[in-house]
Protein backbone atom coordinates (compact mmCIF):
# COMPACT_ATOMS: atom_id res chain seq x y z
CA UNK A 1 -2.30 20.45 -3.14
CA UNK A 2 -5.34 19.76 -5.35
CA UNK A 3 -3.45 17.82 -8.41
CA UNK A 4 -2.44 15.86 -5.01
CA UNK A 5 -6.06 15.47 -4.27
CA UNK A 6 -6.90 14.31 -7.92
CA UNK A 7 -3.79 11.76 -7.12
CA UNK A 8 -4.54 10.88 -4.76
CA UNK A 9 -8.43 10.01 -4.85
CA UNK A 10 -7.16 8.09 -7.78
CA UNK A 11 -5.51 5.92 -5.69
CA UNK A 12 -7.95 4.91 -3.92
CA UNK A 13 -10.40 4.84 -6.55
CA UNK A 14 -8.39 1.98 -8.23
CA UNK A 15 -7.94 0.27 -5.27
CA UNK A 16 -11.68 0.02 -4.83
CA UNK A 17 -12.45 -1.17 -7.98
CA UNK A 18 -9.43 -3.87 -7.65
CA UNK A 19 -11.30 -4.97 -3.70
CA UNK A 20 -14.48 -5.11 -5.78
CA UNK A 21 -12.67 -7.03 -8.72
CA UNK A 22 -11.72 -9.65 -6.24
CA UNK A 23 -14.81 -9.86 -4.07
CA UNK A 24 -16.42 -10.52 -7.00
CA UNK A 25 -13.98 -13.36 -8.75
CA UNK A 26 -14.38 -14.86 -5.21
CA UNK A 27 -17.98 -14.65 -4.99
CA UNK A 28 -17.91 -16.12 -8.67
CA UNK A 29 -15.63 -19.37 -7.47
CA UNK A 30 -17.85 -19.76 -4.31
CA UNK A 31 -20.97 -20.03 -6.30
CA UNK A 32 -19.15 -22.77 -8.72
CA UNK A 33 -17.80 -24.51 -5.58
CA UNK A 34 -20.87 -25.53 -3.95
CA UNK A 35 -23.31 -25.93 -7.24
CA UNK A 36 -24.11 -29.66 -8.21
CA UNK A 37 -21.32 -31.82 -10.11
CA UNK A 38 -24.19 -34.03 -11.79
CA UNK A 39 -25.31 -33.53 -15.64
CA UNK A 40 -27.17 -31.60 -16.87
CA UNK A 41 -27.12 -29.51 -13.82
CA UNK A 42 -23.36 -28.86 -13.65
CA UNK A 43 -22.96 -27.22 -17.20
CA UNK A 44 -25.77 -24.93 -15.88
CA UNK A 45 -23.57 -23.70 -13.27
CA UNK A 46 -20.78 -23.68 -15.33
CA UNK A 47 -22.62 -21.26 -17.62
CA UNK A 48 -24.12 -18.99 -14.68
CA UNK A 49 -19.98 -18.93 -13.54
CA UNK A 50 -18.34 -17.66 -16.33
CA UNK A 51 -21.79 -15.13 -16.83
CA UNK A 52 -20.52 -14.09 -13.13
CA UNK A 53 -16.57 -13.83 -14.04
CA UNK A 54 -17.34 -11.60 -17.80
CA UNK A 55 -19.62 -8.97 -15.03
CA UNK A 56 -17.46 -8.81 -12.88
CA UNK A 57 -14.54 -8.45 -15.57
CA UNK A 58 -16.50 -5.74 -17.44
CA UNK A 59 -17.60 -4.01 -14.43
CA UNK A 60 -14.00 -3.91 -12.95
CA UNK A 61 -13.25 -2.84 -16.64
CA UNK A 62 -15.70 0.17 -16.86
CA UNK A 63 -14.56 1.39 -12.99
CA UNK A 64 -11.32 1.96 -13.77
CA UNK A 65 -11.50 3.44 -16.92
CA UNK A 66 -14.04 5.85 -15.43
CA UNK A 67 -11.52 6.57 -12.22
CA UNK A 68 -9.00 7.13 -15.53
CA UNK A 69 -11.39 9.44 -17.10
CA UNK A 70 -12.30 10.86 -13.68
CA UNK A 71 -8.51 11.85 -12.76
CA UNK A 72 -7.53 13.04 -16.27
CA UNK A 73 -10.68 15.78 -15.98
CA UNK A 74 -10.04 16.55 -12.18
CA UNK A 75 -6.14 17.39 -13.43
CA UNK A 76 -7.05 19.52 -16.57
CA UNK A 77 -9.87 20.85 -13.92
CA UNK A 78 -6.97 22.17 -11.65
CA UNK A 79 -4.55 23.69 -14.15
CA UNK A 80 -7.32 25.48 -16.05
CA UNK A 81 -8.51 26.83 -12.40
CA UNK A 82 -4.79 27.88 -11.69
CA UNK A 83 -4.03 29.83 -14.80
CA UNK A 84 -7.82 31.40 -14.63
CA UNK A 85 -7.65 32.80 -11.24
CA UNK A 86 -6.81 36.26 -11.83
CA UNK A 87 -9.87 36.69 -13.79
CA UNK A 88 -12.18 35.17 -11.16
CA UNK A 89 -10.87 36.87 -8.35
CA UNK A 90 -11.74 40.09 -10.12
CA UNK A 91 -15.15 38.82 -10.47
CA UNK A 92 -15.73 37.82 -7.01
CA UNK A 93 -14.51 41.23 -5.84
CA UNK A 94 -17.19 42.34 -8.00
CA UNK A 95 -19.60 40.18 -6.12
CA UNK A 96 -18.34 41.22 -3.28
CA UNK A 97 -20.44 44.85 -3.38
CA UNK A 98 -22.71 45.41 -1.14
CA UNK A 99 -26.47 44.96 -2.24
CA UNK A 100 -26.30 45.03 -5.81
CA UNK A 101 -23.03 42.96 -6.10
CA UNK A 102 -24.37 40.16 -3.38
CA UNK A 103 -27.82 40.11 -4.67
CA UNK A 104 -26.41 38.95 -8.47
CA UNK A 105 -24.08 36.74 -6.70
CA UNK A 106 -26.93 35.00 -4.74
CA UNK A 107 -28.80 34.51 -8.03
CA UNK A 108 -25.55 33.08 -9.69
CA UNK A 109 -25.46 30.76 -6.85
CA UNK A 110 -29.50 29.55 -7.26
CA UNK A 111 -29.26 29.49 -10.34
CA UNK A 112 -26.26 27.47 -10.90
CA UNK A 113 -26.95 25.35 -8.28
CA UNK A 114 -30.57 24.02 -9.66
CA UNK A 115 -28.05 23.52 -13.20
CA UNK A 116 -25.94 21.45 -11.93
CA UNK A 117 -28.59 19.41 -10.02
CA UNK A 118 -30.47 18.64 -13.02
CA UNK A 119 -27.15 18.06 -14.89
CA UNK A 120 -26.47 15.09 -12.22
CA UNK A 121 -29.70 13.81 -12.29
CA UNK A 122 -28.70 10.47 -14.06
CA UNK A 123 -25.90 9.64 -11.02
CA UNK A 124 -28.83 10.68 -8.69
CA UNK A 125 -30.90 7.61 -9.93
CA UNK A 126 -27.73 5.28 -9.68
CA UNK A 127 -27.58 6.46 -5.69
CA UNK A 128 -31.17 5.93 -5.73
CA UNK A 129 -30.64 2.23 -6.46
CA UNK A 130 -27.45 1.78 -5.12
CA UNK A 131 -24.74 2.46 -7.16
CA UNK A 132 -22.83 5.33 -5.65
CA UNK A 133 -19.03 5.68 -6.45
CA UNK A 134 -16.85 7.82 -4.64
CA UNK A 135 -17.36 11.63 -4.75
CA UNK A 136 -15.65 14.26 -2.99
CA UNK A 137 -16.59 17.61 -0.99
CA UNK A 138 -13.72 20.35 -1.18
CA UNK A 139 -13.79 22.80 2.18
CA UNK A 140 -11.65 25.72 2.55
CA UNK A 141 -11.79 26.94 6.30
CA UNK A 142 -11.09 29.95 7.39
CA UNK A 143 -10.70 31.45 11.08
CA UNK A 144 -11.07 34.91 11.32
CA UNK A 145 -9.12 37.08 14.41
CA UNK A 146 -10.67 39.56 16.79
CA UNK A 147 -10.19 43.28 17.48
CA UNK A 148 -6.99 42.28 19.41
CA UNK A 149 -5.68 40.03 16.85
CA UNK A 150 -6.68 36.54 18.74
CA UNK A 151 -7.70 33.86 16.53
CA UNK A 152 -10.96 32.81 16.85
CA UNK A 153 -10.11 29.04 17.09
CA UNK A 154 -7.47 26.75 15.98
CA UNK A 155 -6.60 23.37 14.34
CA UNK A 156 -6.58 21.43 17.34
CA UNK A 157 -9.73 22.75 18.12
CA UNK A 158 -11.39 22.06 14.92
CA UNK A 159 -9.52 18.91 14.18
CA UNK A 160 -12.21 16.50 15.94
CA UNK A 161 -14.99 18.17 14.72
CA UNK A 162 -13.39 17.80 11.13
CA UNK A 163 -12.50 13.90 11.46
CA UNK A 164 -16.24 13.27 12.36
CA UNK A 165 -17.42 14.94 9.55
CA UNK A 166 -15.47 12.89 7.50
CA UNK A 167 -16.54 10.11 8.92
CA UNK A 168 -20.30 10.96 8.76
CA UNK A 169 -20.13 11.51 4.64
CA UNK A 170 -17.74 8.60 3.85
CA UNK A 171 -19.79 6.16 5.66
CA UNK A 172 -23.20 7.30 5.21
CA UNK A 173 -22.78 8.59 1.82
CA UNK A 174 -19.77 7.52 -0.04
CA UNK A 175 -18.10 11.09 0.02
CA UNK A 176 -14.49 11.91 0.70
CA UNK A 177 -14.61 15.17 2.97
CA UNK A 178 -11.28 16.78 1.44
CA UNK A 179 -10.08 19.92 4.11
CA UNK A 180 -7.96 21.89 1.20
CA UNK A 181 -6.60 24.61 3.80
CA UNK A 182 -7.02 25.62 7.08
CA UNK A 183 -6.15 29.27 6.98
CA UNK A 184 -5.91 32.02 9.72
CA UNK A 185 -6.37 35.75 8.17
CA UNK A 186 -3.66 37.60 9.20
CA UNK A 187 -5.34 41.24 10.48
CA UNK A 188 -8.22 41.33 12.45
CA UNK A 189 -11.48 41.32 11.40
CA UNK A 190 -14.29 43.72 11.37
CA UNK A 191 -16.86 43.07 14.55
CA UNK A 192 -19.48 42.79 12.00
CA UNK A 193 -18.31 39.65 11.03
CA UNK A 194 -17.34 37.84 14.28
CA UNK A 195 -20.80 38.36 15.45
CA UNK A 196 -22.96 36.82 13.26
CA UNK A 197 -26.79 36.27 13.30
CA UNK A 198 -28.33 33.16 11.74
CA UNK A 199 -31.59 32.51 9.47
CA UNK A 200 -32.85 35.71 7.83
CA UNK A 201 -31.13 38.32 9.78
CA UNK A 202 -27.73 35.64 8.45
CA UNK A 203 -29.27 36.95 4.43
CA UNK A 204 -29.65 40.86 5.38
CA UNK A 205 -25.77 40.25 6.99
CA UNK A 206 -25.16 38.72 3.93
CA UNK A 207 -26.64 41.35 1.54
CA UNK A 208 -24.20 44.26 3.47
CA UNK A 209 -20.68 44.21 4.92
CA UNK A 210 -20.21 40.98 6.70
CA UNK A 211 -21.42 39.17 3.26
CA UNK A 212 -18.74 41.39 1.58
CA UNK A 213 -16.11 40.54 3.70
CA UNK A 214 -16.80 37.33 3.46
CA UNK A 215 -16.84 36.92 -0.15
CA UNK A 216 -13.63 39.07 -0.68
CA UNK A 217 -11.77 36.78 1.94
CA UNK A 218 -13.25 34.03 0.63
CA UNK A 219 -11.12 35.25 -2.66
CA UNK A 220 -8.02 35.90 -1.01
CA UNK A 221 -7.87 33.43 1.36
CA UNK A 222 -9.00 29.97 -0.82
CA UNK A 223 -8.12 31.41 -4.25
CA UNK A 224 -8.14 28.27 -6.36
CA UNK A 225 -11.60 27.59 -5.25
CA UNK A 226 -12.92 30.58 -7.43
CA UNK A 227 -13.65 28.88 -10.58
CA UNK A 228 -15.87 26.51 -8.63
CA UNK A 229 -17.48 30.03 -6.79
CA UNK A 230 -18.38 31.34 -10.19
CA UNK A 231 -19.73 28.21 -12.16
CA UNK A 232 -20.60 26.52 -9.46
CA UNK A 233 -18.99 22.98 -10.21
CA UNK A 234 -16.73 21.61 -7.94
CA UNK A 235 -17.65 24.11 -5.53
CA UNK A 236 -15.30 24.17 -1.83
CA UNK A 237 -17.51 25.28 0.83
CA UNK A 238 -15.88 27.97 2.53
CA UNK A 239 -15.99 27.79 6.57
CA UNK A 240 -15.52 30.74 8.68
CA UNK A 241 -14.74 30.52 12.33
CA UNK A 242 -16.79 33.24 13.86
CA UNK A 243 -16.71 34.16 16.93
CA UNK A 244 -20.54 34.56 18.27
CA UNK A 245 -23.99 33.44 16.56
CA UNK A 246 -26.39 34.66 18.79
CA UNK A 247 -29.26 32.19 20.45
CA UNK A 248 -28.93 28.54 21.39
CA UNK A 249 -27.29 27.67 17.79
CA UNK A 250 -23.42 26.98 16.60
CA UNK A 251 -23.63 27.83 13.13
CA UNK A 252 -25.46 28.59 10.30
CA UNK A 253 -25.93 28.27 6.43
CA UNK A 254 -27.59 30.27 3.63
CA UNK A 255 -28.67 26.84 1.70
CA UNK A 256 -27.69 27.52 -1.62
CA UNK A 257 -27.71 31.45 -1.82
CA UNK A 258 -24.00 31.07 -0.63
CA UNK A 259 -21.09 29.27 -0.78
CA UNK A 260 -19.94 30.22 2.91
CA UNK A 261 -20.81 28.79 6.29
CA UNK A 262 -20.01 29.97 9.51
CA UNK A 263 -19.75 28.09 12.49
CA UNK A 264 -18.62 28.92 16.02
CA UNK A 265 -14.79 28.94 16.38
CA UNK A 266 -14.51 27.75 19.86
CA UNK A 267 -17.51 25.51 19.44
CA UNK A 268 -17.24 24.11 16.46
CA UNK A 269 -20.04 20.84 17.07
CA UNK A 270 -22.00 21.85 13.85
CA UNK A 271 -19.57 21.18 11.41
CA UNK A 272 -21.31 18.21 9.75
CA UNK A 273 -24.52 19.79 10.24
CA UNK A 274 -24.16 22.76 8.51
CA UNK A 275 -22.43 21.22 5.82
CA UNK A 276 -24.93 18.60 5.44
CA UNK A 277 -27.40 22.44 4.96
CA UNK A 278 -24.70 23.17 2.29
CA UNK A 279 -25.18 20.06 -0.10
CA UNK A 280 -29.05 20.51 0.70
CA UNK A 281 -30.50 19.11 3.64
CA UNK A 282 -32.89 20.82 5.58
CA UNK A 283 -33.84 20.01 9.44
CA UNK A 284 -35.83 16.49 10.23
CA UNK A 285 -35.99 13.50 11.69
CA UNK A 286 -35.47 12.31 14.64
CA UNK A 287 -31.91 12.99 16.31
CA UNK A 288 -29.82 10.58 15.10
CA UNK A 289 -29.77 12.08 11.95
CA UNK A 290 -27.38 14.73 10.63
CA UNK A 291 -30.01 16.64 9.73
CA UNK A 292 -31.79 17.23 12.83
CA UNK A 293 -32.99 20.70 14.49
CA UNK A 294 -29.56 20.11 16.43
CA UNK A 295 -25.87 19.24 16.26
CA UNK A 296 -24.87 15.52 16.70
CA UNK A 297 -26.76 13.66 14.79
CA UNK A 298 -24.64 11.14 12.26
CA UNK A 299 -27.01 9.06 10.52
CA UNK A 300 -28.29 9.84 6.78
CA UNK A 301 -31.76 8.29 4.96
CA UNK A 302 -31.33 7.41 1.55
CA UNK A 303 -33.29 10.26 0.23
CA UNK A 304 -30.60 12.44 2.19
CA UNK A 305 -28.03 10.37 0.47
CA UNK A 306 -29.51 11.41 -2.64
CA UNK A 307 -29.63 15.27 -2.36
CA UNK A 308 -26.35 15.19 -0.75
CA UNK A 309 -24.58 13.76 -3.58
CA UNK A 310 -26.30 15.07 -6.30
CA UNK A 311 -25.03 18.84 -5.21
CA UNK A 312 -22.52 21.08 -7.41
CA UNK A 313 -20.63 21.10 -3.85
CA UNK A 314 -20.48 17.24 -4.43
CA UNK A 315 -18.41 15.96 -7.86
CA UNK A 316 -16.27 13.24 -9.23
CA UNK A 317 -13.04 15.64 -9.89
């Protein structure tokens, strides 16, 4: 499914820079249509014309050899992930432990998310002014069962909440929301973990059982995401379908101490929100915006814009 993804981002990728191409050609012929026909003025805008074709000719040039390069990592990015996922499952187990194990895991996660924003700090000035190619968020969700085996929610459920949150990131910020897998565990799981808490009670949860079964289902469950889990690049935010959090909120997010969410299975309205928390947001604004104190909000600024897609959950492959 994700060489698919690679594919099929591709696609459209090339097909963007070929609207663009065109757009621009036609812009180009507009220009030269209505400028002057008298000398000397005409060979000016002959000149400014073919200045206007060669940019837009190089520019469509340089997009699609960097949607070439772009696919051609993305693919090697997959098959290396496949054939090293024994190895990181073993290590997430590891992270998996309570207290100790967690704790290093949370660090790895800081730590490698601060990298990998000053890594993209170049493409961050290019969103800054602008230029902002297509990037893509992976999510993995998972909906966990209760004591008497009933899932916690369901793709039909889920489904609306998952189409507006693609809709929110492509429109506001240029990024394709890819759903990798929907999956439901197949035992039920511990009460600890349907009933979550939020804020800093969610990072003592996190620290003990609930974060341990959530980081050894995250393993099992979304398995070619753990390269991403370990180094941090091309991250999948996990998604669990709880069944409670406590108090007048729907779901919650560590920032970057974790690469998990958890939202409310049967309510699932802060999708977008808490994966706008994910790629870095934090609550403000008024409530129009994503990143209000509440769910519903769909609109971005472009300093939002700018922390969004300049997060390790946020890449090119």
């Amino acid at each position: 499914m994700s060489l698919e993804v690679c594919v099929d981002w591709a696609e459209e990728s090339y097909e963007e820079c070929s609207e663009w191409a065109d757009q621009g050609y036609s812009a180009c012929d507009d220009w030269d249509d209505r400028c002057c026909d008298w000398w000397p003025c005409s060979w000016a805008c002959k000149i400014i014309t073919w200045v206007c074709v060669g940019w837009v000719w190089v520019s469509n040039v340089v997009c699609v050899a960097w949607t070439t390069i772009v696919t051609v990592v993305c693919v090697a990015w997959e098959v290396v992930t496949v054939i090293l996922t024994p190895i990181t499952w073993l290590i997430e187990v590891i992270l998996s432990i309570p207290i100790i194990g967690r704790l290093i895991g949370e660090l790895i996660n800081l730590g490698t998310s601060i990298i990998w924003r000053i890594v993209g700090l170049a493409d961050a000035v290019l969103t800054i002014i602008g230029i902002r190619p297509l990037k893509k968020l992976r999510v993995c969700i998972i909906i966990l069962r209760d004591e008497r085996g009933s899932a916690t929610s369901s793709q039909t459920i889920l489904q609306p909440q998952i189409d507006a949150a693609r809709q929110i990131f492509r429109e506001q910020a240029n990024i394709e929301l890819l759903v990798e897998a929907i999956h439901t565990v197949d035992d039920p799981s511990p009460t600890h973990s349907l009933d979550v808490e939020c804020n800093a009670a969610a990072w003592g949860e996190d620290l003990w059982l609930p974060g341990t079964y959530f980081g050894t289902t995250s393993a099992w469950q979304c398995p070619t995401g753990g390269l991403g889990r370990i180094t941090g690049f091309a991250n999948p935010v996990v998604v669990f379908c709880v069944r409670n959090i406590p108090g007048s909120t729907a779901g919650c997010a560590l920032g970057p101490l974790t690469d998990y969410l958890t939202i409310e299975g049967q309510n699932p309205i802060c999708l977008a929100h808490e994966i706008g928390h994910k790629v870095g947001l934090w609550h403000c604004c008024d409530g129009t915006n994503l990143a209000n104190g509440t769910c519903g909000g769909t609109q971005l600024d472009w300093w939002q814009i700018t922390i969004a897609r300049n997060s390790e959950f946020v890449t090119y492959i």
